[in-house]
N, C-alpha and C. Protein backbone atom coordinates (compact mmCIF):
# COMPACT_ATOMS: atom_id res chain seq x y z
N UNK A 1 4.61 -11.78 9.78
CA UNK A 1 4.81 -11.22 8.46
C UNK A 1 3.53 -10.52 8.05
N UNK A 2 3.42 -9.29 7.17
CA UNK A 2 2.45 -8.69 6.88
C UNK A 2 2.89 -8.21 5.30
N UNK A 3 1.86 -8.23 4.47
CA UNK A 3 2.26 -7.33 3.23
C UNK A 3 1.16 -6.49 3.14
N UNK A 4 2.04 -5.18 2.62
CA UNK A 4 1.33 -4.44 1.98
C UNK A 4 1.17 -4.16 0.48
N UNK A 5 0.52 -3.94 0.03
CA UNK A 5 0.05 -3.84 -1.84
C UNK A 5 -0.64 -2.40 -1.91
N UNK A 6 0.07 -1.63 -2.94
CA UNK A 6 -0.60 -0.98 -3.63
C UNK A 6 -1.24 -1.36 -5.26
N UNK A 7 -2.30 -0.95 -4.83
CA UNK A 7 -2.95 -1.60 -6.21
C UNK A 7 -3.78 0.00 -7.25
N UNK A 8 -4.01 -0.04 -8.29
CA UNK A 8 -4.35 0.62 -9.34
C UNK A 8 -5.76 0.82 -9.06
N UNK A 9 -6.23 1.71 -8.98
CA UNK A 9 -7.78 1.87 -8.17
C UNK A 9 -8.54 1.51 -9.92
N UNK A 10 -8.48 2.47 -10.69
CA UNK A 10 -8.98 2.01 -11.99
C UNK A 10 -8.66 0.55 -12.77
N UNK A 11 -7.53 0.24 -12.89
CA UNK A 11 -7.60 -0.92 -13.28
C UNK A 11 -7.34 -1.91 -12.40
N UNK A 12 -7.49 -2.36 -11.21
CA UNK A 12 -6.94 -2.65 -10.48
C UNK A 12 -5.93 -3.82 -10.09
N UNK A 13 -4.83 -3.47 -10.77
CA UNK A 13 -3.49 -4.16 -10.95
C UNK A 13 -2.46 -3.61 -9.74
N UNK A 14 -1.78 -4.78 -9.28
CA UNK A 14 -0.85 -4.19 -8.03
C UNK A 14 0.07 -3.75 -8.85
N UNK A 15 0.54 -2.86 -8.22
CA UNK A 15 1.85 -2.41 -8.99
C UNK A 15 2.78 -2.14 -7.68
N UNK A 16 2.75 -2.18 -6.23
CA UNK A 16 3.74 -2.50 -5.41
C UNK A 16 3.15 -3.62 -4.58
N UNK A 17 3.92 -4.30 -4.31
CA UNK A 17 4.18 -5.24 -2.59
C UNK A 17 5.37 -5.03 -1.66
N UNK A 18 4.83 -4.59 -0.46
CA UNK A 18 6.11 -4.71 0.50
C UNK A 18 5.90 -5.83 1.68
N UNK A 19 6.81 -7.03 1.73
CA UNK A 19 6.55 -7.26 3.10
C UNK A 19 7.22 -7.05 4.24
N UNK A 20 6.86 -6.91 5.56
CA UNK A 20 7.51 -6.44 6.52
C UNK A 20 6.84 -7.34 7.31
N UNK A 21 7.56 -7.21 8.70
CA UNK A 21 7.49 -7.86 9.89
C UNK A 21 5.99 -7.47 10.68
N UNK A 22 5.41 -8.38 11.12
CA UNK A 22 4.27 -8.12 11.65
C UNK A 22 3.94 -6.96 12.56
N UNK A 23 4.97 -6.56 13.20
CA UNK A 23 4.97 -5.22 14.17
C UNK A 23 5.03 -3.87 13.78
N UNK A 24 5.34 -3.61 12.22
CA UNK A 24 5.29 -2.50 11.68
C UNK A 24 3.97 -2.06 11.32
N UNK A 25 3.96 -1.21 11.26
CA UNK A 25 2.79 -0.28 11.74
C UNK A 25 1.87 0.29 10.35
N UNK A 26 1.21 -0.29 9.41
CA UNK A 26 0.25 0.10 8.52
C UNK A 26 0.78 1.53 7.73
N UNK A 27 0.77 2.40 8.63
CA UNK A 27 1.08 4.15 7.84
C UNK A 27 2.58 4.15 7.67
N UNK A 28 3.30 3.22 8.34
CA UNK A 28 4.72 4.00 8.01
C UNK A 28 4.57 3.18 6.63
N UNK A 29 4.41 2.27 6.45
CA UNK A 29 4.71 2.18 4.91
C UNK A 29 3.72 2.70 3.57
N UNK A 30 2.78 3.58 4.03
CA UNK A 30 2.02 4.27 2.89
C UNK A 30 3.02 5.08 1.99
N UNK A 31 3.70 5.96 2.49
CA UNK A 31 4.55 6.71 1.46
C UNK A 31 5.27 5.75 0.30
N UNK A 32 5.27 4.68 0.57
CA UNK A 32 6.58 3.74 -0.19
C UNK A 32 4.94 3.45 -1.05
N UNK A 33 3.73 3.32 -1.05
CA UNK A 33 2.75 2.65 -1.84
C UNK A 33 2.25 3.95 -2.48
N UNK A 34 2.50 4.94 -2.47
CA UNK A 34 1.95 6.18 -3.51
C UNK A 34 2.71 6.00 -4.54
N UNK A 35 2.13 6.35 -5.63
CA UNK A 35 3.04 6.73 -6.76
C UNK A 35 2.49 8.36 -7.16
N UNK A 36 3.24 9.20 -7.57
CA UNK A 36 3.15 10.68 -7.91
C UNK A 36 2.04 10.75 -9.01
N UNK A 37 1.36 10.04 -9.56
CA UNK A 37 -0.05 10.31 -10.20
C UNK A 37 -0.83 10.23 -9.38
N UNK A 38 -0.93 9.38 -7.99
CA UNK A 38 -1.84 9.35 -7.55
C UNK A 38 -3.14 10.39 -6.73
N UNK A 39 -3.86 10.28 -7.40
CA UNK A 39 -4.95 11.58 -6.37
C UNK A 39 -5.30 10.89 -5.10
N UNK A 40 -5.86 10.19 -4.79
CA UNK A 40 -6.65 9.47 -4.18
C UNK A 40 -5.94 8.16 -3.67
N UNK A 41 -6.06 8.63 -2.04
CA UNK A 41 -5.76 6.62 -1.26
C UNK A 41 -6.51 6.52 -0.70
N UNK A 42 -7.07 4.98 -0.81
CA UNK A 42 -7.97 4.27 -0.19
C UNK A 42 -7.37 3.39 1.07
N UNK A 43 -7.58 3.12 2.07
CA UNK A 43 -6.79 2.22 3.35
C UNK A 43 -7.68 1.31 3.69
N UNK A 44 -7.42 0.43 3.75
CA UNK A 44 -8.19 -0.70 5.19
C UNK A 44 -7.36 -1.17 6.22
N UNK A 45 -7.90 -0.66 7.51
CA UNK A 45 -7.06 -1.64 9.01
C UNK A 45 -7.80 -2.66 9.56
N UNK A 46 -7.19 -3.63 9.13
CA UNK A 46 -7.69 -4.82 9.86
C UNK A 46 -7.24 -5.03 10.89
């Protein structure tokens, strides 16, 4: 199992979680963690 979170860079409040299966792959789920204000994504791969 893995989750991903998008979080509020300024205030920094999550405002999504997805979890998925450990084998899915980091970038396919970025589009689902943007929201249309956003300028700017930050990533970490662990």
């Amino acid at each position: 199992m893995k989750v991903h979170a998008g979080i509020d860079a300024g205030s920094g409040y999550v405002h999504t979680i997805i979890g998925t299966p450990a084998t899915e792959y980091d970038v396919s789920e970025t589009p689902k963690l943007l929201r249309e204000d956003d300028y700017v994504a930050y990533g970490d791969i662990l």
